[in-house]
PDB file of N, CA and C in Angstrom:
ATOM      1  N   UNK A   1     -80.922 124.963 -51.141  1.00  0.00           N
ATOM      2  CA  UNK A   1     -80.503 125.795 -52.260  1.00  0.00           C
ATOM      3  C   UNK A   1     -80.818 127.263 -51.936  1.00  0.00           C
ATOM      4  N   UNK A   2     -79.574 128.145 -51.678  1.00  0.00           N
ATOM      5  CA  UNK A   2     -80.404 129.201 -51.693  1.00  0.00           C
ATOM      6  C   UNK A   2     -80.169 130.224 -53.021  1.00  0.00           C
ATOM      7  N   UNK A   3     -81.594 131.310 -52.766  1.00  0.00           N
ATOM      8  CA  UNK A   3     -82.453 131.595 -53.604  1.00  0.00           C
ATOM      9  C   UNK A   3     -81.301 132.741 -54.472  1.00  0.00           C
ATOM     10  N   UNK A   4     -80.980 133.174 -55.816  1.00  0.00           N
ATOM     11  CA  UNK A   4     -80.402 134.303 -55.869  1.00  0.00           C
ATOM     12  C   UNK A   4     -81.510 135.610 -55.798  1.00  0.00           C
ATOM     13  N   UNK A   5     -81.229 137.093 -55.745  1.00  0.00           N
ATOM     14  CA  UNK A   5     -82.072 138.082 -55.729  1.00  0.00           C
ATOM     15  C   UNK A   5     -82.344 138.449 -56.868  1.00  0.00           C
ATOM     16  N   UNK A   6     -83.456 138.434 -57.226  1.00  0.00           N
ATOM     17  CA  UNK A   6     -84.272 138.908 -58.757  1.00  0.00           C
ATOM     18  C   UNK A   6     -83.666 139.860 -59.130  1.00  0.00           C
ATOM     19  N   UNK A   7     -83.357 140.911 -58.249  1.00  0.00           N
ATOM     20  CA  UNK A   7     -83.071 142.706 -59.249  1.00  0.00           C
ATOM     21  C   UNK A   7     -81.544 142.809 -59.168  1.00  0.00           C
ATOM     22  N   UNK A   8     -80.898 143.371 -60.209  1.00  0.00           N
ATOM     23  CA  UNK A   8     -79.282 143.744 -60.104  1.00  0.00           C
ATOM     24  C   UNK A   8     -79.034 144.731 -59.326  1.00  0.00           C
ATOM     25  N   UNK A   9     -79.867 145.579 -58.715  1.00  0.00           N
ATOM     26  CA  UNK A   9     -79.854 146.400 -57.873  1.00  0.00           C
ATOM     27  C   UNK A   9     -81.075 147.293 -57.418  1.00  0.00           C
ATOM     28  N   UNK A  10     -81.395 147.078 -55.763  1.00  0.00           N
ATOM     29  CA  UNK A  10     -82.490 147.615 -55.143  1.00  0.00           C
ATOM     30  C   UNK A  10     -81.980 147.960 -54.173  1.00  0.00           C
ATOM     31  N   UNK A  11     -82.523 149.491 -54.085  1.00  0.00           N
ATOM     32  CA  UNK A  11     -82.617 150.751 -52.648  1.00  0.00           C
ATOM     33  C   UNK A  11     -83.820 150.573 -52.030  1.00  0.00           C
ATOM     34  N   UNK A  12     -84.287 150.166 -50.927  1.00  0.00           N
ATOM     35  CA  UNK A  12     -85.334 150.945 -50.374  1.00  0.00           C
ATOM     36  C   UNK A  12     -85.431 152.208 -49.977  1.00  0.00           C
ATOM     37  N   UNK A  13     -86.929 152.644 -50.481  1.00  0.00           N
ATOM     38  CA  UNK A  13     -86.753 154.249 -50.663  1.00  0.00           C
ATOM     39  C   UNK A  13     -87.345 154.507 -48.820  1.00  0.00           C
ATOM     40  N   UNK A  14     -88.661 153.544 -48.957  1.00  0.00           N
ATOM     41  CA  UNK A  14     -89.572 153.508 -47.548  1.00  0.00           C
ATOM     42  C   UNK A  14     -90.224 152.836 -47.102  1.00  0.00           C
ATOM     43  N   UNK A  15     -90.696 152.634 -45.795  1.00  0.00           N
ATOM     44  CA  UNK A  15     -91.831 151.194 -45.701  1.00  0.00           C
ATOM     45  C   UNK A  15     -92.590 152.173 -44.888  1.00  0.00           C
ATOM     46  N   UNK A  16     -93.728 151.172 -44.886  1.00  0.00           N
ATOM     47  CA  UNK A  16     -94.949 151.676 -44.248  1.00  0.00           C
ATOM     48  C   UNK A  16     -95.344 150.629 -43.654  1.00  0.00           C
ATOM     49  N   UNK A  17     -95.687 150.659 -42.209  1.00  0.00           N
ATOM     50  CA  UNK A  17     -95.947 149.549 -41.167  1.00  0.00           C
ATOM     51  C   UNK A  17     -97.791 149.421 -41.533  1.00  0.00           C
ATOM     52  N   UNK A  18     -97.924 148.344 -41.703  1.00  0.00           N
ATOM     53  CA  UNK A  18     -99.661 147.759 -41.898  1.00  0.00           C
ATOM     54  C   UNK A  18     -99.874 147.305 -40.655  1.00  0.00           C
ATOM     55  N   UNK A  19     -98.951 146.887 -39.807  1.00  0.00           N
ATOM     56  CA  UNK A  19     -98.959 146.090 -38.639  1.00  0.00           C
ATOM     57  C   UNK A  19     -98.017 145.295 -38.137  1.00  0.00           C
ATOM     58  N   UNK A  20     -97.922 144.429 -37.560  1.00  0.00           N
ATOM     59  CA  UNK A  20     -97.221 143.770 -37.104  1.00  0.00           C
ATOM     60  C   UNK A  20     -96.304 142.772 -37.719  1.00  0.00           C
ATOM     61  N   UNK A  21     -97.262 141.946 -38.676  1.00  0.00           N
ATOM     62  CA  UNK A  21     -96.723 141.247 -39.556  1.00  0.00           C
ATOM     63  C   UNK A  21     -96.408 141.614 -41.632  1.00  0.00           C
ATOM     64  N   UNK A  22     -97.068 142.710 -41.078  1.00  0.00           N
ATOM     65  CA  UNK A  22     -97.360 143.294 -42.639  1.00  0.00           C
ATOM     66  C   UNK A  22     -97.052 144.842 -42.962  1.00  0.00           C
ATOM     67  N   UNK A  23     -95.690 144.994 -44.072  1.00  0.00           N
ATOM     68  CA  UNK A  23     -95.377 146.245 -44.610  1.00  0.00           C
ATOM     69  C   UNK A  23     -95.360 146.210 -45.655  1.00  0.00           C
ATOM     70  N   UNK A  24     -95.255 147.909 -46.261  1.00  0.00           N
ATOM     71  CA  UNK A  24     -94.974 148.337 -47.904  1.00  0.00           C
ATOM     72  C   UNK A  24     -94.285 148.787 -47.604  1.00  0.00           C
ATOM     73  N   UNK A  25     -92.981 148.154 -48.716  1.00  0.00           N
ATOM     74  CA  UNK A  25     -91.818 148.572 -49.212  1.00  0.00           C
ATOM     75  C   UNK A  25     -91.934 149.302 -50.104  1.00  0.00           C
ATOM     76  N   UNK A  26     -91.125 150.964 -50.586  1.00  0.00           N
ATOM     77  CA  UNK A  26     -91.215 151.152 -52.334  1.00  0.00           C
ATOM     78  C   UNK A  26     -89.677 151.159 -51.992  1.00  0.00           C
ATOM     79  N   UNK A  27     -89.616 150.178 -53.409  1.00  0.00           N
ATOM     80  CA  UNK A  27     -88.001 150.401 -53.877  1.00  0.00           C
ATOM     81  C   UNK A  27     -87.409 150.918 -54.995  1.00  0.00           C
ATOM     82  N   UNK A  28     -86.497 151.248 -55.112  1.00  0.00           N
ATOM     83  CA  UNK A  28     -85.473 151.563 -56.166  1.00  0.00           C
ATOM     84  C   UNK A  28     -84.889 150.521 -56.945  1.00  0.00           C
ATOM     85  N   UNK A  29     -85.276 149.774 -58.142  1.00  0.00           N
ATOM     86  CA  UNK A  29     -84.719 148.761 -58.837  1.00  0.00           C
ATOM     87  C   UNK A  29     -84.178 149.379 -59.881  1.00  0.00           C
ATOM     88  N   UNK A  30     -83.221 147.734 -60.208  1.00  0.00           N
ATOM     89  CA  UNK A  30     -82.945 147.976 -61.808  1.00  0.00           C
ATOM     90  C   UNK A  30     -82.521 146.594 -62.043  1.00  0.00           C
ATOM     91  N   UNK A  31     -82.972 146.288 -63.218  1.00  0.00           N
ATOM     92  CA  UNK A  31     -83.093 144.960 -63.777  1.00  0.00           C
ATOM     93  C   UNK A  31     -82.699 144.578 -65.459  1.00  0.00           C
ATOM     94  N   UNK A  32     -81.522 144.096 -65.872  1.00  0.00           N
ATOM     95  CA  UNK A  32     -80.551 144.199 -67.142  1.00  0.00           C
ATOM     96  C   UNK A  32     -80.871 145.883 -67.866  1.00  0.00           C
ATOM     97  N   UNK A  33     -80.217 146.778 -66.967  1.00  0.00           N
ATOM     98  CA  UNK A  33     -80.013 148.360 -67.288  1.00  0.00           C
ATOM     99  C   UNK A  33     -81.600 149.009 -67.361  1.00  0.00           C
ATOM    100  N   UNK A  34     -82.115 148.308 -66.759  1.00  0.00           N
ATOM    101  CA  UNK A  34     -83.880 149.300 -66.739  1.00  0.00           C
ATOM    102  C   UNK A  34     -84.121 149.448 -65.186  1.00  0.00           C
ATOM    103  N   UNK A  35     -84.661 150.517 -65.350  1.00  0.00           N
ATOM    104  CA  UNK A  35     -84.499 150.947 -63.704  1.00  0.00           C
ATOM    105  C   UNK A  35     -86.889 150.831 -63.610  1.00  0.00           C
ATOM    106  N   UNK A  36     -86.883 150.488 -62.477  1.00  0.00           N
ATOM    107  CA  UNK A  36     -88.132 150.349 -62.140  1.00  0.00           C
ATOM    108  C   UNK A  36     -88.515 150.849 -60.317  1.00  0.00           C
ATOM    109  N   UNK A  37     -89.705 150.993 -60.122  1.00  0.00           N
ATOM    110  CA  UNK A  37     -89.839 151.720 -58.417  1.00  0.00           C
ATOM    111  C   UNK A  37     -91.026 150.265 -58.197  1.00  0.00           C
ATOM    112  N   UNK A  38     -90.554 149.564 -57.358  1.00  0.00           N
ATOM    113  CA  UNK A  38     -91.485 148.097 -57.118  1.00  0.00           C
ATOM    114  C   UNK A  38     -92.004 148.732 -55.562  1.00  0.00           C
ATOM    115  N   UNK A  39     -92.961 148.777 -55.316  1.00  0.00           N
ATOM    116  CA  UNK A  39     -94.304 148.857 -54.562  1.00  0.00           C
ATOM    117  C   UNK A  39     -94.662 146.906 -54.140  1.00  0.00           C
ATOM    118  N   UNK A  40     -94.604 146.932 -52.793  1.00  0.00           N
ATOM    119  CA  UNK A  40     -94.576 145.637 -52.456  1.00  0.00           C
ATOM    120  C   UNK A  40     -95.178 144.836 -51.156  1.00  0.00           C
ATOM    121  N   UNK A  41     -95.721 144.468 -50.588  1.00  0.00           N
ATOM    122  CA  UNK A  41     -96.074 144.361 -49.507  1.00  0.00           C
ATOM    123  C   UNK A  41     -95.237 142.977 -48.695  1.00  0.00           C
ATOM    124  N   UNK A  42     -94.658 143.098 -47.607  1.00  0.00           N
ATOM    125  CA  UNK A  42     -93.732 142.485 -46.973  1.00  0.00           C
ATOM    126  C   UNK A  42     -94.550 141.604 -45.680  1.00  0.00           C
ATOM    127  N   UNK A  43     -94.479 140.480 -46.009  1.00  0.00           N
ATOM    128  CA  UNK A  43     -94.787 139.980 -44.368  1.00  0.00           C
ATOM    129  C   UNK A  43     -94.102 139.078 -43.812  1.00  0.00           C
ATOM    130  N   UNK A  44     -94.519 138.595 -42.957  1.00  0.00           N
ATOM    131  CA  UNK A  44     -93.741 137.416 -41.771  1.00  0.00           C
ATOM    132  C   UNK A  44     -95.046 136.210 -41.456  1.00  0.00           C
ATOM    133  N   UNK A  45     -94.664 135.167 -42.479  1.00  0.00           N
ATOM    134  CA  UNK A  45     -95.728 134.224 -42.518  1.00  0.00           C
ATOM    135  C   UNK A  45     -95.683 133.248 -41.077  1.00  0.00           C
ATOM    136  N   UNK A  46     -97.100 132.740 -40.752  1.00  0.00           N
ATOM    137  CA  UNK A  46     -97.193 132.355 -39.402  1.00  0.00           C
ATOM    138  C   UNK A  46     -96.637 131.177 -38.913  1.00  0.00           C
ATOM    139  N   UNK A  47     -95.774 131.558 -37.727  1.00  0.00           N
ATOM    140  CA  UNK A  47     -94.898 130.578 -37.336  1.00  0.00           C
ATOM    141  C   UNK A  47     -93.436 131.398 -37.326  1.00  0.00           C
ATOM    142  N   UNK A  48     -93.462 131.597 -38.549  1.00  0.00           N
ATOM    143  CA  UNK A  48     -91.614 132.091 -38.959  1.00  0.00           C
ATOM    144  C   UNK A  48     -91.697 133.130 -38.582  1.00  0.00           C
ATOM    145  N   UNK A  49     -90.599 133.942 -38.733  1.00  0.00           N
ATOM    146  CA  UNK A  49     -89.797 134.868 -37.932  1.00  0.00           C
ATOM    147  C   UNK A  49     -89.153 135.797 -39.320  1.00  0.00           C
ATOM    148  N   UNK A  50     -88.828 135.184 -40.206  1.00  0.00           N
ATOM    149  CA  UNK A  50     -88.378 136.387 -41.624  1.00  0.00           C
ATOM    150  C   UNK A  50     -89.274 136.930 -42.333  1.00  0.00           C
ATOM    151  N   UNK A  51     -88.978 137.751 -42.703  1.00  0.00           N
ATOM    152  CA  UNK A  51     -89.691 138.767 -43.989  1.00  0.00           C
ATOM    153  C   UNK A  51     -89.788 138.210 -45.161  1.00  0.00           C
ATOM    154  N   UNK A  52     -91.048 138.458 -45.660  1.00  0.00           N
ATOM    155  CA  UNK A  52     -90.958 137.716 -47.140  1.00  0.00           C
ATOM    156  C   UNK A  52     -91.813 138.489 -48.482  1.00  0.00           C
ATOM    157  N   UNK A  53     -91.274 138.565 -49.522  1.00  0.00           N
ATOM    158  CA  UNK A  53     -92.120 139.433 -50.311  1.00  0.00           C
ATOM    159  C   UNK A  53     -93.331 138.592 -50.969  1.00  0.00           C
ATOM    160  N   UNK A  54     -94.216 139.821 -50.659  1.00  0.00           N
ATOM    161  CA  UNK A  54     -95.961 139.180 -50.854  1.00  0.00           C
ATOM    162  C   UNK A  54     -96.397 139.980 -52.249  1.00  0.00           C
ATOM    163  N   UNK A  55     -97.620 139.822 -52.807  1.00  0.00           N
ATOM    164  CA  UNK A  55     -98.251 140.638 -54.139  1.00  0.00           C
ATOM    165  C   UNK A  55     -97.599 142.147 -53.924  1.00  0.00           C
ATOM    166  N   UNK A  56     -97.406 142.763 -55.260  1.00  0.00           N
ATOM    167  CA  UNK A  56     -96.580 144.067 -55.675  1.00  0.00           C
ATOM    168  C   UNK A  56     -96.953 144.224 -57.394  1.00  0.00           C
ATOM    169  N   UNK A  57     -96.089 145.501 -57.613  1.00  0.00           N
ATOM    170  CA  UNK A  57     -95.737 145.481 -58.702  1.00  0.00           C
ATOM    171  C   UNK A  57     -94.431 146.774 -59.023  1.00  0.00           C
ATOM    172  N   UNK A  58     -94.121 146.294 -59.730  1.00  0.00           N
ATOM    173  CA  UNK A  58     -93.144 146.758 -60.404  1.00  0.00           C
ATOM    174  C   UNK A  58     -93.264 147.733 -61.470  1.00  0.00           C
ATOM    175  N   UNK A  59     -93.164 148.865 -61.550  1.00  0.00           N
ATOM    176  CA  UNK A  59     -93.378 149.961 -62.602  1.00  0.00           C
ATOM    177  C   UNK A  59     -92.266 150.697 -62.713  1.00  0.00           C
ATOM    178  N   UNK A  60     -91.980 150.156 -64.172  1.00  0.00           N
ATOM    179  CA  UNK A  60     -90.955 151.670 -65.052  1.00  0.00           C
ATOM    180  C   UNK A  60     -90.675 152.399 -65.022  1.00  0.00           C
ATOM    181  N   UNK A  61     -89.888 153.238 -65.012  1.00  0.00           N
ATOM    182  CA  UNK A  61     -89.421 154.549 -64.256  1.00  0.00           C
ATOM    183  C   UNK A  61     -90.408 155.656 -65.651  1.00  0.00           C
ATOM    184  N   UNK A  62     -90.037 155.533 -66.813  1.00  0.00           N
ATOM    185  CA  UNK A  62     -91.043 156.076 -67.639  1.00  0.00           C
ATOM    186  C   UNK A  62     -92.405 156.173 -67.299  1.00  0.00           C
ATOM    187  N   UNK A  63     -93.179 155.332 -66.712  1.00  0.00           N
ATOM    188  CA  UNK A  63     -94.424 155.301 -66.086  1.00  0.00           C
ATOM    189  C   UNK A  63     -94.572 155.858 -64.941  1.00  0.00           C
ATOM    190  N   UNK A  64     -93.824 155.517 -64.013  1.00  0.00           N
ATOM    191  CA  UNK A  64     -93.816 155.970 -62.470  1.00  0.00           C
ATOM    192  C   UNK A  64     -94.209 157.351 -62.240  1.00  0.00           C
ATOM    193  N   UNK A  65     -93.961 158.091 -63.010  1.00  0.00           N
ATOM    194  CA  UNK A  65     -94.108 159.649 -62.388  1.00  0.00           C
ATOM    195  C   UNK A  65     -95.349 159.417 -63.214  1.00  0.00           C
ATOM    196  N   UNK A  66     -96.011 158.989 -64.465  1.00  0.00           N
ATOM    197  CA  UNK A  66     -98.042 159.420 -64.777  1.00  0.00           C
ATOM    198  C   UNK A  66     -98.396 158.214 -63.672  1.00  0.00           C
ATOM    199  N   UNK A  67     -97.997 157.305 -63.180  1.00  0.00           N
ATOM    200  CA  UNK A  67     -98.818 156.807 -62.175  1.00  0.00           C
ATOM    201  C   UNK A  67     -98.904 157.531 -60.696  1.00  0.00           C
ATOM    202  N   UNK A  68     -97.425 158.340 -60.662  1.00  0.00           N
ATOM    203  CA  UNK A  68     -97.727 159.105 -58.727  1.00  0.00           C
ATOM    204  C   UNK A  68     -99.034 160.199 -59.435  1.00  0.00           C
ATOM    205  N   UNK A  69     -98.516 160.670 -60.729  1.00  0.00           N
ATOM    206  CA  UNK A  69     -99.974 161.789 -60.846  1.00  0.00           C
ATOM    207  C   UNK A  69    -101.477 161.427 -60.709  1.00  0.00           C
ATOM    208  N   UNK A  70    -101.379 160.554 -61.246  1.00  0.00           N
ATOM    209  CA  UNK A  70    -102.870 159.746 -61.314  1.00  0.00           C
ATOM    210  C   UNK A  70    -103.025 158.947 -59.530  1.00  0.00           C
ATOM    211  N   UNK A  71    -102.260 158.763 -59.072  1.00  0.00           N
ATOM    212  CA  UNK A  71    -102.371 158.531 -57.410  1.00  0.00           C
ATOM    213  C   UNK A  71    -102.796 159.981 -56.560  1.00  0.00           C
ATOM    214  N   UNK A  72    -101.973 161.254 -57.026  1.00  0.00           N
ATOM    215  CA  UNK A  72    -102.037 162.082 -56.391  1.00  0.00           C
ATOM    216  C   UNK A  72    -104.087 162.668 -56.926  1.00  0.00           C
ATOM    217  N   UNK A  73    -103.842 162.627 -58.062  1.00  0.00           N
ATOM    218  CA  UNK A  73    -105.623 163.100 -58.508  1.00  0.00           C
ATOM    219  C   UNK A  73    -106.456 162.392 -58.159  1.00  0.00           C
ATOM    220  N   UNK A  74    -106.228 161.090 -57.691  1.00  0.00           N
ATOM    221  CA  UNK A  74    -106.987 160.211 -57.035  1.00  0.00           C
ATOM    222  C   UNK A  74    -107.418 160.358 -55.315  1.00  0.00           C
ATOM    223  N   UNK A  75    -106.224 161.302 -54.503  1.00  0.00           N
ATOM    224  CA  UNK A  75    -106.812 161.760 -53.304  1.00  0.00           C
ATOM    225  C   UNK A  75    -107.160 162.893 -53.176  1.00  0.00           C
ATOM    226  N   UNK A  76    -107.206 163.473 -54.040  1.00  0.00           N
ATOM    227  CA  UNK A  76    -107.877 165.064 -54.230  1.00  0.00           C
ATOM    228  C   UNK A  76    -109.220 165.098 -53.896  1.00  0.00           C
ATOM    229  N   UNK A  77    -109.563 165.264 -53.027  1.00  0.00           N
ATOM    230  CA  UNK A  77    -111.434 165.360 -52.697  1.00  0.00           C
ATOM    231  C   UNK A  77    -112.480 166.694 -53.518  1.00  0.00           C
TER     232      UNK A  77
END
C-alpha cells in the first residue's frame, strides 16, 4: 500500500547535513489552506538506503516569526 503525503503542499526551504545518515529539513507547508514551516530531522534507517522523516515539528506561520525571534535571542551571548 503506498503511503499518501500528509501536506497539500511542501517546499523545502533547506537542509542541514548532521552526517551521513542524518539531516534537517525546514519546509514550506500547507495543510487544508494553513500554511506552516515544519523543522524535521531526516534519516536513512540501518540497512536501507531511503530517507525517512524522524521527530519534528510543525509551526504556524503566525508563530514562526516569535519563534525565529526567540531562537535568534537565544544565541545572543
Amino acid at each position: 500500500m503506498e503511503q499518501q503525503p500528509f501536506w497539500d503542499k511542501q517546499e523545502t526551504v533547506g537542509e542541514i547535513m548532521r552526517g551521513k545518515y542524518n539531516t534537517i529539513v525546514v519546509s514550506r507547508c500547507e495543510k487544508d489552506g494553513r500554511k506552516y514551516v515544519d523543522i524535521r530531522n531526516w534519516y536513512i534507517p540501518r540497512g536501507e538506503s531511503e530517507w525517512r522523516p524522524g521527530k519534528g515539528i510543525s509551526i504556524p506561520f503566525p508563530a514562526a516569526r516569535e519563534v525565529v525571534k526567540y531562537v535568534e535571542e537565544a544565541l545572543d551571548e
